[in-house]
N, C-alpha and C. Protein backbone atom coordinates (compact mmCIF):
# COMPACT_ATOMS: atom_id res chain seq x y z
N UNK A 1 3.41 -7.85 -17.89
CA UNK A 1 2.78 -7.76 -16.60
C UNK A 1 1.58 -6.84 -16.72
N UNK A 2 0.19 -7.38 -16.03
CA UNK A 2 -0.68 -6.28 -16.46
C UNK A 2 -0.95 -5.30 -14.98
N UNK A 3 -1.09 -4.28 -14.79
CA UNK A 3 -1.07 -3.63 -14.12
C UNK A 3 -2.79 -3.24 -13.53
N UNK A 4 -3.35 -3.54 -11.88
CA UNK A 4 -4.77 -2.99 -11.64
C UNK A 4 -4.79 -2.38 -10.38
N UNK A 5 -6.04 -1.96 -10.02
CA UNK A 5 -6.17 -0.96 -8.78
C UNK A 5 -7.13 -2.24 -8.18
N UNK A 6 -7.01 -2.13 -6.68
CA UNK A 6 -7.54 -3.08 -6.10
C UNK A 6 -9.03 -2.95 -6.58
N UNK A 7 -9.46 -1.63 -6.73
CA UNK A 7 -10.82 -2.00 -7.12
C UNK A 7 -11.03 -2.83 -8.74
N UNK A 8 -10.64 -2.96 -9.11
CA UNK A 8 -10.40 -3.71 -10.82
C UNK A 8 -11.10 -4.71 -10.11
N UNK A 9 -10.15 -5.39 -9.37
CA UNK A 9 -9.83 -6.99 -8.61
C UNK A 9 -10.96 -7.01 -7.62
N UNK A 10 -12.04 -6.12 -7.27
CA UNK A 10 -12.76 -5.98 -6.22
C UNK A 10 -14.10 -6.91 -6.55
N UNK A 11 -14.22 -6.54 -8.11
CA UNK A 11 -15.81 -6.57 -8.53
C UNK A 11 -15.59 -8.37 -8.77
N UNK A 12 -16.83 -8.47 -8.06
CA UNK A 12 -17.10 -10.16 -7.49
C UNK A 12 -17.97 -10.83 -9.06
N UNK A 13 -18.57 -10.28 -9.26
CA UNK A 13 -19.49 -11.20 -9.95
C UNK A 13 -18.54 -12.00 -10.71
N UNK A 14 -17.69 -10.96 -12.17
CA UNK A 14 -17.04 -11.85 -13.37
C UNK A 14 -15.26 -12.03 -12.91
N UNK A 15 -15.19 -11.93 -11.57
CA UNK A 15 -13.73 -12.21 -11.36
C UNK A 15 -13.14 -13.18 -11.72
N UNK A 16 -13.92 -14.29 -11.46
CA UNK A 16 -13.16 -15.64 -11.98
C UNK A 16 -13.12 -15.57 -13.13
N UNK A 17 -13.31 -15.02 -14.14
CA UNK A 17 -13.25 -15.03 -15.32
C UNK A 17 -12.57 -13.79 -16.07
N UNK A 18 -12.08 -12.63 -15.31
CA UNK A 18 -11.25 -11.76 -15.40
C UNK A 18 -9.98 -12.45 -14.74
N UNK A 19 -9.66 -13.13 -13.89
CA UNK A 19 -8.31 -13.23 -13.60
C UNK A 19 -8.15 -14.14 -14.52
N UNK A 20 -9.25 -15.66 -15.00
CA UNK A 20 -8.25 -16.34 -15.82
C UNK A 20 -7.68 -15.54 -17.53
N UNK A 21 -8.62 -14.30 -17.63
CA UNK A 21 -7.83 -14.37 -18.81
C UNK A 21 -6.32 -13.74 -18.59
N UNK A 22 -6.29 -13.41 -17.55
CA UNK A 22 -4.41 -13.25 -17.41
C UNK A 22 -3.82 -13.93 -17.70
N UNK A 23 -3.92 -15.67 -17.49
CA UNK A 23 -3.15 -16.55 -17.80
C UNK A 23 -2.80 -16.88 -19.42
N UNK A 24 -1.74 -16.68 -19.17
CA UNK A 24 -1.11 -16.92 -20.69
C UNK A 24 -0.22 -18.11 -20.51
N UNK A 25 -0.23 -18.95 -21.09
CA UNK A 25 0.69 -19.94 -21.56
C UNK A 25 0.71 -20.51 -20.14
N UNK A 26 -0.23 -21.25 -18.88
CA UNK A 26 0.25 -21.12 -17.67
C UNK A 26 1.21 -20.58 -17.03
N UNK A 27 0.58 -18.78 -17.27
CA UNK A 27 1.71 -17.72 -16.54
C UNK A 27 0.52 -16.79 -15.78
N UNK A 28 0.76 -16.26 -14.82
CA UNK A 28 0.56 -14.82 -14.45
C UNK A 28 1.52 -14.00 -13.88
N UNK A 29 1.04 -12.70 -14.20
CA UNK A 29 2.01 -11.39 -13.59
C UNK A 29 1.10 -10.79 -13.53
N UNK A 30 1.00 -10.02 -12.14
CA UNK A 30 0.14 -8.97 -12.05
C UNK A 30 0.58 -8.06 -11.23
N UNK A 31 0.54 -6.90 -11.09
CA UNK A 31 0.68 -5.78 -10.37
C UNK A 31 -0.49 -4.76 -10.24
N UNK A 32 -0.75 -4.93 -8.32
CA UNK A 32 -2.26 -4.30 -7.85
C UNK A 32 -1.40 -2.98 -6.70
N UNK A 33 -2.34 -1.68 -7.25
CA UNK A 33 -1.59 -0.89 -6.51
C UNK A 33 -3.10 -0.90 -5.82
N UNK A 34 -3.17 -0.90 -4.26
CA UNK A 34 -4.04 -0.65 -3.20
C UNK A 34 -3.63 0.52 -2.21
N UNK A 35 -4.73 0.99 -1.44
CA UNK A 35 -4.79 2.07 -0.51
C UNK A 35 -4.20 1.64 0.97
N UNK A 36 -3.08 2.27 1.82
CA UNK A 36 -2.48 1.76 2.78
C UNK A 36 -3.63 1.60 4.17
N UNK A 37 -4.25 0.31 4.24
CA UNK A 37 -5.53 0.53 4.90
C UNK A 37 -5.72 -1.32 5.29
N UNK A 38 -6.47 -1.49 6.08
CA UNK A 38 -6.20 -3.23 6.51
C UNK A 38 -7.85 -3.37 5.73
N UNK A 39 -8.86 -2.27 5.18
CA UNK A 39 -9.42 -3.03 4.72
C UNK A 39 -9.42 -3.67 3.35
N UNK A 40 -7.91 -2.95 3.22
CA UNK A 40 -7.71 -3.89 1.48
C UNK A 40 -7.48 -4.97 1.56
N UNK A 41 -6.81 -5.44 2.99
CA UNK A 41 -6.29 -6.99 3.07
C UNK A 41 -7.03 -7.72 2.58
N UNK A 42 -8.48 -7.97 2.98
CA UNK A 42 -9.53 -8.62 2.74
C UNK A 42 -10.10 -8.88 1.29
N UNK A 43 -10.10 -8.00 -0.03
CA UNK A 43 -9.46 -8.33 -1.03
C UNK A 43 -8.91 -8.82 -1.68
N UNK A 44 -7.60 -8.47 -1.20
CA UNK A 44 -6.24 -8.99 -1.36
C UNK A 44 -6.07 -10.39 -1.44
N UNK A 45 -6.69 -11.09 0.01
CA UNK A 45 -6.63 -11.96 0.69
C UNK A 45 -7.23 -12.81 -0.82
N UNK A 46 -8.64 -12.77 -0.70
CA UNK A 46 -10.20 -13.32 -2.04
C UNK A 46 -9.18 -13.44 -3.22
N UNK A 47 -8.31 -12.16 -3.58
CA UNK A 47 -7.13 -12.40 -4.84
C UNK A 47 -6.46 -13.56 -5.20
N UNK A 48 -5.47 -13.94 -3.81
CA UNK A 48 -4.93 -14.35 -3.75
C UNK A 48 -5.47 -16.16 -3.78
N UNK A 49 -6.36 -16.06 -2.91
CA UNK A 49 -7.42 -17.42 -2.71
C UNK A 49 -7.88 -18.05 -4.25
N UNK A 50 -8.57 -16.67 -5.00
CA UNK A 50 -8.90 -17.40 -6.39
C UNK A 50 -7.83 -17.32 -7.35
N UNK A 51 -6.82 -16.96 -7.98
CA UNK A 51 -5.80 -17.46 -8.44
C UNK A 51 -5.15 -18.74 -7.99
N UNK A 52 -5.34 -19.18 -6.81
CA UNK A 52 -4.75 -20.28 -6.52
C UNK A 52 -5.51 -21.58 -6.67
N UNK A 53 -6.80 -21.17 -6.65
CA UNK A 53 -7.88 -21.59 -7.03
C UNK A 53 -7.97 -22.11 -8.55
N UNK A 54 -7.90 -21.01 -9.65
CA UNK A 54 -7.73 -21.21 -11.21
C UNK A 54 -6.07 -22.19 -11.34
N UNK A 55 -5.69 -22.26 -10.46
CA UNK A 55 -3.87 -22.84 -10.72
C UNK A 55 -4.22 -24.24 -10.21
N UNK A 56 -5.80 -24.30 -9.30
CA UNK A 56 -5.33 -25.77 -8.59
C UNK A 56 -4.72 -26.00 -7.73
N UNK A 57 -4.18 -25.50 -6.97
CA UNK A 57 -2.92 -25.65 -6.05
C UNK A 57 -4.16 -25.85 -4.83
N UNK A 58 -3.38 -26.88 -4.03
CA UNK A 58 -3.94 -27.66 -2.75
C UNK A 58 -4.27 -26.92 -1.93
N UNK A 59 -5.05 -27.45 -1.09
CA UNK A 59 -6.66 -26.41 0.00
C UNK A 59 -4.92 -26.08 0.98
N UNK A 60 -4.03 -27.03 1.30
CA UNK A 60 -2.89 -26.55 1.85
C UNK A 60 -1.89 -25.43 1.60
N UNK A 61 -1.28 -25.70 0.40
CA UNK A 61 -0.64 -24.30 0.11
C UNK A 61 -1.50 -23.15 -0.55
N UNK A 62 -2.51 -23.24 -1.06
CA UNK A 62 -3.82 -21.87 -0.63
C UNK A 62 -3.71 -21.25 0.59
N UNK A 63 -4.33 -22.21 1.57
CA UNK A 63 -4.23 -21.47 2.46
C UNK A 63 -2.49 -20.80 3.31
N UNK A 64 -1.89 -21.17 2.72
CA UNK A 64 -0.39 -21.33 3.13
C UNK A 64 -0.25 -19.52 2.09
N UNK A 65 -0.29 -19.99 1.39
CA UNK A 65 0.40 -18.49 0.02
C UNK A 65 -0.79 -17.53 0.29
N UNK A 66 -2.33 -17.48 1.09
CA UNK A 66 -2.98 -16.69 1.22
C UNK A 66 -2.37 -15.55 3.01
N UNK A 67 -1.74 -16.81 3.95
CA UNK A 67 -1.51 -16.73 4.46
C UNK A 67 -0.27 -15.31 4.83
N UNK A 68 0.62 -15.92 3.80
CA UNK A 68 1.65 -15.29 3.45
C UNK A 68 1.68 -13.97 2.96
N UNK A 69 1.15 -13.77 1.98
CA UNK A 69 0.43 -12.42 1.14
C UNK A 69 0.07 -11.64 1.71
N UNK A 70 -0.73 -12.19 2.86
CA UNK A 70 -1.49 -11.36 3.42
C UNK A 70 -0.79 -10.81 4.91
N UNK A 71 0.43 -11.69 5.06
CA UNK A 71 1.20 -10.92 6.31
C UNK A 71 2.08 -9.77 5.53
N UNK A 72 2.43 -9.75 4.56
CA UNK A 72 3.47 -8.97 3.71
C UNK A 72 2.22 -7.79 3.65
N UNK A 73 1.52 -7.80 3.19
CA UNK A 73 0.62 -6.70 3.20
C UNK A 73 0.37 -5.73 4.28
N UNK A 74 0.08 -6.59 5.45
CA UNK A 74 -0.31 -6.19 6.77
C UNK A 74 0.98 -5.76 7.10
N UNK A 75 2.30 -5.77 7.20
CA UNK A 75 3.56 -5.19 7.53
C UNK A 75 3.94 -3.63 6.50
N UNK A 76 3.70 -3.79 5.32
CA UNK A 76 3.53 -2.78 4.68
C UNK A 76 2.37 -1.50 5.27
N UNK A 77 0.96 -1.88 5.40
CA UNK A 77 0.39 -1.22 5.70
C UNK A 77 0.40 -0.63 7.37
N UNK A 78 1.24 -1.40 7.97
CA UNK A 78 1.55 -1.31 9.51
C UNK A 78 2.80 -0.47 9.88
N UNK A 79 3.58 -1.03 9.15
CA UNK A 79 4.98 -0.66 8.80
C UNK A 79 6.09 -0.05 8.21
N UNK A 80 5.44 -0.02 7.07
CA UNK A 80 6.06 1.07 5.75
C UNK A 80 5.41 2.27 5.63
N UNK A 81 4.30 2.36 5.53
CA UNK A 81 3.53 3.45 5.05
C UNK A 81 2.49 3.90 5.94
N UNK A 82 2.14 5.38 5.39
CA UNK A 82 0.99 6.22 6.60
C UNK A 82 -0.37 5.57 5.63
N UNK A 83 -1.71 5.48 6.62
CA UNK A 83 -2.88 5.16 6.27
C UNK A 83 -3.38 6.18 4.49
N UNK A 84 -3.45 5.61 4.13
CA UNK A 84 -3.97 6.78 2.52
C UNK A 84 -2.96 6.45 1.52
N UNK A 85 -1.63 5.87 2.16
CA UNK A 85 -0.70 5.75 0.91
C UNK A 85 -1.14 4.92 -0.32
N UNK A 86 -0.15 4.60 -1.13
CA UNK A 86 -0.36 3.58 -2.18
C UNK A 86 0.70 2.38 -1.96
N UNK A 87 0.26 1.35 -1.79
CA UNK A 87 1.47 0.29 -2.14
C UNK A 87 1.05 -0.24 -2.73
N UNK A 88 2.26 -1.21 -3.35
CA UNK A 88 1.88 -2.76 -4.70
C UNK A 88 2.14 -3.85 -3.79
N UNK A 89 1.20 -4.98 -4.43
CA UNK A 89 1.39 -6.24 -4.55
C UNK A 89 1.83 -6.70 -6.06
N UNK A 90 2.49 -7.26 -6.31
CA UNK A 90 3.06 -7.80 -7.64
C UNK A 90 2.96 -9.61 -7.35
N UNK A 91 2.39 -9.87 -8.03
CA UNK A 91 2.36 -11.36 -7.67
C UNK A 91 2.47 -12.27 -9.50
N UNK A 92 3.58 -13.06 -9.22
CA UNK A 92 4.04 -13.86 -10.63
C UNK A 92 3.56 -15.11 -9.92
N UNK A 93 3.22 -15.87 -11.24
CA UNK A 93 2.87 -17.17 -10.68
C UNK A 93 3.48 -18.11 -12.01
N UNK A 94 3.74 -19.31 -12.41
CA UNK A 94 4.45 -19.95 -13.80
C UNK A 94 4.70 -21.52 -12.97
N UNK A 95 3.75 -22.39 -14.12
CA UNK A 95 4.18 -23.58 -13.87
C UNK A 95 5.74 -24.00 -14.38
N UNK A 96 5.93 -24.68 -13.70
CA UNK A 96 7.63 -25.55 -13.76
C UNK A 96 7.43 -26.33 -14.69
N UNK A 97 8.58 -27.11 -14.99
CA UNK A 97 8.57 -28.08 -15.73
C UNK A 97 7.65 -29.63 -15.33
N UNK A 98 8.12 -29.93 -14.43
CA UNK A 98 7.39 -30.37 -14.02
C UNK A 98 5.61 -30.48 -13.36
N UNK A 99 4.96 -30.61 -12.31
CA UNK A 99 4.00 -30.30 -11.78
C UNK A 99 4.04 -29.35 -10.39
N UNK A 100 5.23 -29.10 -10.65
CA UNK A 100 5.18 -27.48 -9.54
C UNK A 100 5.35 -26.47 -10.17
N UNK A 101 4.70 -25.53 -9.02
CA UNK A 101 4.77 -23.86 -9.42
C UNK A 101 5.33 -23.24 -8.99
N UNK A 102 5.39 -22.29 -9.40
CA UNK A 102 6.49 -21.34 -8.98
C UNK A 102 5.55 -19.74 -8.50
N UNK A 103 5.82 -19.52 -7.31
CA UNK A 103 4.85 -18.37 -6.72
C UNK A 103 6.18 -17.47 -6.20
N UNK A 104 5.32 -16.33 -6.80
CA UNK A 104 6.56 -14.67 -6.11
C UNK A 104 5.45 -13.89 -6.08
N UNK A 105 5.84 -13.38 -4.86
CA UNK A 105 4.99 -12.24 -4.37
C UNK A 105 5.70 -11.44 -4.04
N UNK A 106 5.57 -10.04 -4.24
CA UNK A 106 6.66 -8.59 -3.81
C UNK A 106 5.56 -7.66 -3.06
N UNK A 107 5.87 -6.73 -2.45
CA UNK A 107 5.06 -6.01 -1.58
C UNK A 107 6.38 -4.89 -1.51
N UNK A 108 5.52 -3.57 -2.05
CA UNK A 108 6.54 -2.69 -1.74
C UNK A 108 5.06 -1.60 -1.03
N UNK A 109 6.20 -1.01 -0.44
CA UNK A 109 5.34 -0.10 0.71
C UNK A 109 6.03 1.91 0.45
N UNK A 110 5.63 2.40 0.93
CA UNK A 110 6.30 4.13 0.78
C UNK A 110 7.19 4.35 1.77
N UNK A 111 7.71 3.74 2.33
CA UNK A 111 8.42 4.30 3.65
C UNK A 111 8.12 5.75 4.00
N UNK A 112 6.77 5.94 4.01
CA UNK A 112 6.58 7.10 5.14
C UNK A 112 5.89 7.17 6.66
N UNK A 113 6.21 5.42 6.86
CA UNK A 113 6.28 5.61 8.25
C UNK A 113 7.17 5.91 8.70
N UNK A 114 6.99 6.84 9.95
CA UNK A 114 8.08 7.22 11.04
C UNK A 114 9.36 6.62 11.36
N UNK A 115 8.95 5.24 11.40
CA UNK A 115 9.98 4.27 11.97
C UNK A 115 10.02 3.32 10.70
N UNK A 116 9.81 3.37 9.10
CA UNK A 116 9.89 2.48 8.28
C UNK A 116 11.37 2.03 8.45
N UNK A 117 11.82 0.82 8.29
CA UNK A 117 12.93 0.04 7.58
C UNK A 117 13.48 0.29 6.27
N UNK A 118 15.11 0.07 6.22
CA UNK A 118 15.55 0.02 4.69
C UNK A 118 16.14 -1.69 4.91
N UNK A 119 15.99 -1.71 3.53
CA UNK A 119 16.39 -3.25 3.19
C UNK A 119 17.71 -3.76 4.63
N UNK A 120 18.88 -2.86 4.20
CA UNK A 120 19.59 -3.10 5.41
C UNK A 120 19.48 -4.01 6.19
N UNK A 121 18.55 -2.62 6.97
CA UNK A 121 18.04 -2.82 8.13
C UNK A 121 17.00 -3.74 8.52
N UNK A 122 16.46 -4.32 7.69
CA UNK A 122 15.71 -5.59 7.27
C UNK A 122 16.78 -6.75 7.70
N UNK A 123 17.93 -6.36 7.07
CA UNK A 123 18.50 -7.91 7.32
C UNK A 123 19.18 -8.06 8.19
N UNK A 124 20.00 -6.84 8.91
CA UNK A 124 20.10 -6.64 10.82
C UNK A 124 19.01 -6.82 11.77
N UNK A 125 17.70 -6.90 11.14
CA UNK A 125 16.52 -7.77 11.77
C UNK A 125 16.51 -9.51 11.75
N UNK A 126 16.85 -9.24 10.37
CA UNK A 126 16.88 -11.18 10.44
C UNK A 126 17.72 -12.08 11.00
N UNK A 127 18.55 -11.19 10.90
CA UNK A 127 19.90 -11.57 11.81
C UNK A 127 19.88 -11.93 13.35
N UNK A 128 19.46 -11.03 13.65
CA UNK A 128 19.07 -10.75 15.11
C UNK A 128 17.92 -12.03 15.82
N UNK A 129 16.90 -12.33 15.12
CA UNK A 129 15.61 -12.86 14.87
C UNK A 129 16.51 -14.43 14.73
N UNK A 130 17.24 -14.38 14.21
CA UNK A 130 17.64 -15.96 13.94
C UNK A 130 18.39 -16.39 14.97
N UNK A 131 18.78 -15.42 15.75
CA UNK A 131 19.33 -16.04 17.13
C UNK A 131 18.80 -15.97 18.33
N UNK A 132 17.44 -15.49 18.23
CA UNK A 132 16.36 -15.41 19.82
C UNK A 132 16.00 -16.96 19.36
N UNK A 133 15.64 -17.00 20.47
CA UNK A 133 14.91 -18.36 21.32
C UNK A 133 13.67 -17.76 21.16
N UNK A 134 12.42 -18.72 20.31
CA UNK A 134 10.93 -18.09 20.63
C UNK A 134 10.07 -18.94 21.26
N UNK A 135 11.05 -20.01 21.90
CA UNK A 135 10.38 -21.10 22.34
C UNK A 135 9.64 -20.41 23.67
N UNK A 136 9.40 -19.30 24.11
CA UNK A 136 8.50 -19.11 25.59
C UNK A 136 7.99 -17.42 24.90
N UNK A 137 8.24 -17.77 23.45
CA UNK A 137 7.20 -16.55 22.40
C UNK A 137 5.92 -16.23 23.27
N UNK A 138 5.36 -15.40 23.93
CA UNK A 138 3.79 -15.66 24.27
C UNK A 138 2.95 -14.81 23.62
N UNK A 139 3.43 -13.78 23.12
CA UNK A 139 3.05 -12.87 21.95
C UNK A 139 2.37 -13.25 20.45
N UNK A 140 1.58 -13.03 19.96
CA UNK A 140 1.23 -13.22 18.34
C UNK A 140 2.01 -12.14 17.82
N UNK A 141 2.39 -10.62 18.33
CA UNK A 141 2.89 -9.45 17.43
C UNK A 141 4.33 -10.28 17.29
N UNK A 142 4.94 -9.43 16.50
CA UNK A 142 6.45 -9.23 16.37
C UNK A 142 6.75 -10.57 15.70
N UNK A 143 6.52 -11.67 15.13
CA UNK A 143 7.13 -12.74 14.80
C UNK A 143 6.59 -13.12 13.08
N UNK A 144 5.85 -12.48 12.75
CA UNK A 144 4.97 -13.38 11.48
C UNK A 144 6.42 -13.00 10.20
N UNK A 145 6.77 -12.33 10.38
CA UNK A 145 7.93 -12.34 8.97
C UNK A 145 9.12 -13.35 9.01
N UNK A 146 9.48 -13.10 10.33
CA UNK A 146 10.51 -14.37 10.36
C UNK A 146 10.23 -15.11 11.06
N UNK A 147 9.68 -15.51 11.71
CA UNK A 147 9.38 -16.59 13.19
C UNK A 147 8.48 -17.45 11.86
N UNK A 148 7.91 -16.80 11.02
CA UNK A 148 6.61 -17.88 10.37
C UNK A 148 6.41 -18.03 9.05
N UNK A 149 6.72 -16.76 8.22
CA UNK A 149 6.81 -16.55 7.21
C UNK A 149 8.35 -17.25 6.42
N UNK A 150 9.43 -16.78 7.09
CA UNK A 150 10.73 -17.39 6.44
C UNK A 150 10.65 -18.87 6.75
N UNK A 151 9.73 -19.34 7.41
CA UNK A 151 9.71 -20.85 7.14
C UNK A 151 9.22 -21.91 6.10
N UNK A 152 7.88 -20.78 5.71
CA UNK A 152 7.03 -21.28 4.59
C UNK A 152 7.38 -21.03 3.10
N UNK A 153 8.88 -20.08 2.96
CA UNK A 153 8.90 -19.91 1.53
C UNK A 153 10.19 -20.47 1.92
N UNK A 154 10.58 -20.32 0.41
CA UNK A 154 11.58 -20.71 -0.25
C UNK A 154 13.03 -19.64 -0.31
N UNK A 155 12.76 -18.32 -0.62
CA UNK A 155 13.58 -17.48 -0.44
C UNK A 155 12.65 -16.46 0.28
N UNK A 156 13.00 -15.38 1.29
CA UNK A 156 12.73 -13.90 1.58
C UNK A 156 13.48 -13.01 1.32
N UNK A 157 13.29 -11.86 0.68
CA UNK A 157 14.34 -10.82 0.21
C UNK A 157 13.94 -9.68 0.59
N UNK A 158 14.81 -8.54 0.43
CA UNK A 158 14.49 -7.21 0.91
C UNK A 158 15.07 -6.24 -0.01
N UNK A 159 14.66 -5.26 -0.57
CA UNK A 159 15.40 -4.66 -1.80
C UNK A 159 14.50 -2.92 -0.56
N UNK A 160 15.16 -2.09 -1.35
CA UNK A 160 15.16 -0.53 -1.02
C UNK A 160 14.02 -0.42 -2.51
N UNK A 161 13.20 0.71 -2.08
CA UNK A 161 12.21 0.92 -3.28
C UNK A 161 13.39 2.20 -3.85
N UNK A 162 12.90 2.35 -5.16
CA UNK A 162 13.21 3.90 -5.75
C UNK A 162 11.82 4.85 -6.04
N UNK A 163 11.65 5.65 -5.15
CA UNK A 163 12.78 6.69 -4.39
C UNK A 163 13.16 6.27 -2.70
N UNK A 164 12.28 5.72 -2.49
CA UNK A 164 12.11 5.29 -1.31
C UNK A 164 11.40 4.05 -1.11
N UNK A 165 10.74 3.28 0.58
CA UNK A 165 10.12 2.40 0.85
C UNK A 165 10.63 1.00 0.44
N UNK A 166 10.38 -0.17 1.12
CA UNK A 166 10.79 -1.46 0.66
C UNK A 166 10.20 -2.24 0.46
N UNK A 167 11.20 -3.24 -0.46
CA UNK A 167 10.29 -4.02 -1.26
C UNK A 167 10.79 -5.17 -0.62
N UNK A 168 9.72 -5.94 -0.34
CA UNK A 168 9.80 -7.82 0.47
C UNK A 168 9.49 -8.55 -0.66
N UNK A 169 10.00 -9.36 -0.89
CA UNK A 169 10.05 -10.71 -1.97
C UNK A 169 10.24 -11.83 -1.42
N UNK A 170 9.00 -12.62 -1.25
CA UNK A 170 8.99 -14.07 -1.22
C UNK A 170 8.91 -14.92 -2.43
N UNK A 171 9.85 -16.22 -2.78
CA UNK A 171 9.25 -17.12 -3.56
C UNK A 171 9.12 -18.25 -2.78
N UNK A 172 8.40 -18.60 -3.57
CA UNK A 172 7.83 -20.56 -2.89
C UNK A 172 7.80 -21.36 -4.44
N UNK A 173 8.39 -22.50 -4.08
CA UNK A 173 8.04 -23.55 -4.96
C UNK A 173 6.71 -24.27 -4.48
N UNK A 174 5.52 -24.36 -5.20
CA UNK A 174 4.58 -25.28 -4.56
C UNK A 174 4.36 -26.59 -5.47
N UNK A 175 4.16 -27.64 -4.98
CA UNK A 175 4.28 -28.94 -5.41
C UNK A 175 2.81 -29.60 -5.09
């Protein structure tokens, strides 16, 4: 896994040509530690867009796995952690045997927000969440992890960081 700071991943000119040499054997692993701040999203976001880009994967699940990434981020930086922290994105990507891929994205955050979550308590959320009615939803807040997100992947997970903060894990099969 190679390890960068969002600014690595920032500089525009030779990016496309810095992320493909990650790919090994049609694989990537990467791990980006960024500043707890929404203007990394935007980054993040361009990251996520051109890797999917070098993989090929359809203007649909692009925008679908950019989509995604980028709510896990925005909950971390909203949710987990105070403005200045550090969190990761870890993002694996590996073709299948076939002509699908296989996409994981992890997002761990510091839990030094006030009110951060432990894994737990993550899943006494989902719990809860799977039995409201959102059919008269009129809100955009409060719904993008499970109302939208657990629809579009394949698995959602929740692990406790060490020492602290949590880690969200989505995979998706994309086809």
């Amino acid at each position: 896994m190679e390890y960068l700071s969002l600014e690595q991943i920032r500089i525009e000119e030779s990016r496309k040509q810095y992320l493909a040499s990650f790919l090994v054997w049609g694989e990537v692993h990467i791990c980006i530690s960024y500043v707890s701040e929404f203007s990394s999203a935007k980054v993040l976001r361009e990251f996520i867009d051109e890797i999917c880009t070098l993989y090929n994967i359809s203007m649909k699940w692009r925008t679908r796995l950019v989509l995604i990434v980028d709510e896990l981020n925005n909950n971390a930086i909203e949710y987990g952690s105070k403005k200045g922290d550090t969190n990761f994105l870890e993002v694996h990507i590996k073709r299948g045997d076939k002509k699908n891929i296989s996409f994981c994205a992890r997002v761990q955050d510091t839990g030094n927000w006030e009110r951060a979550k432990t894994a737990e308590e993550m899943e006494i959320l989902r719990e809860e969440h799977r039995r409201k009615d959102f059919s008269l939803h009129q809100s955009i807040r409060w719904r993008g992890l499970f109302l939208i997100i657990s629809r579009l992947v394949d698995t959602l997970s929740f692990y406790n960081g060490d020492p602290k903060g949590l880690i969200v894990e989505v995979e998706i099969w994309v086809d």
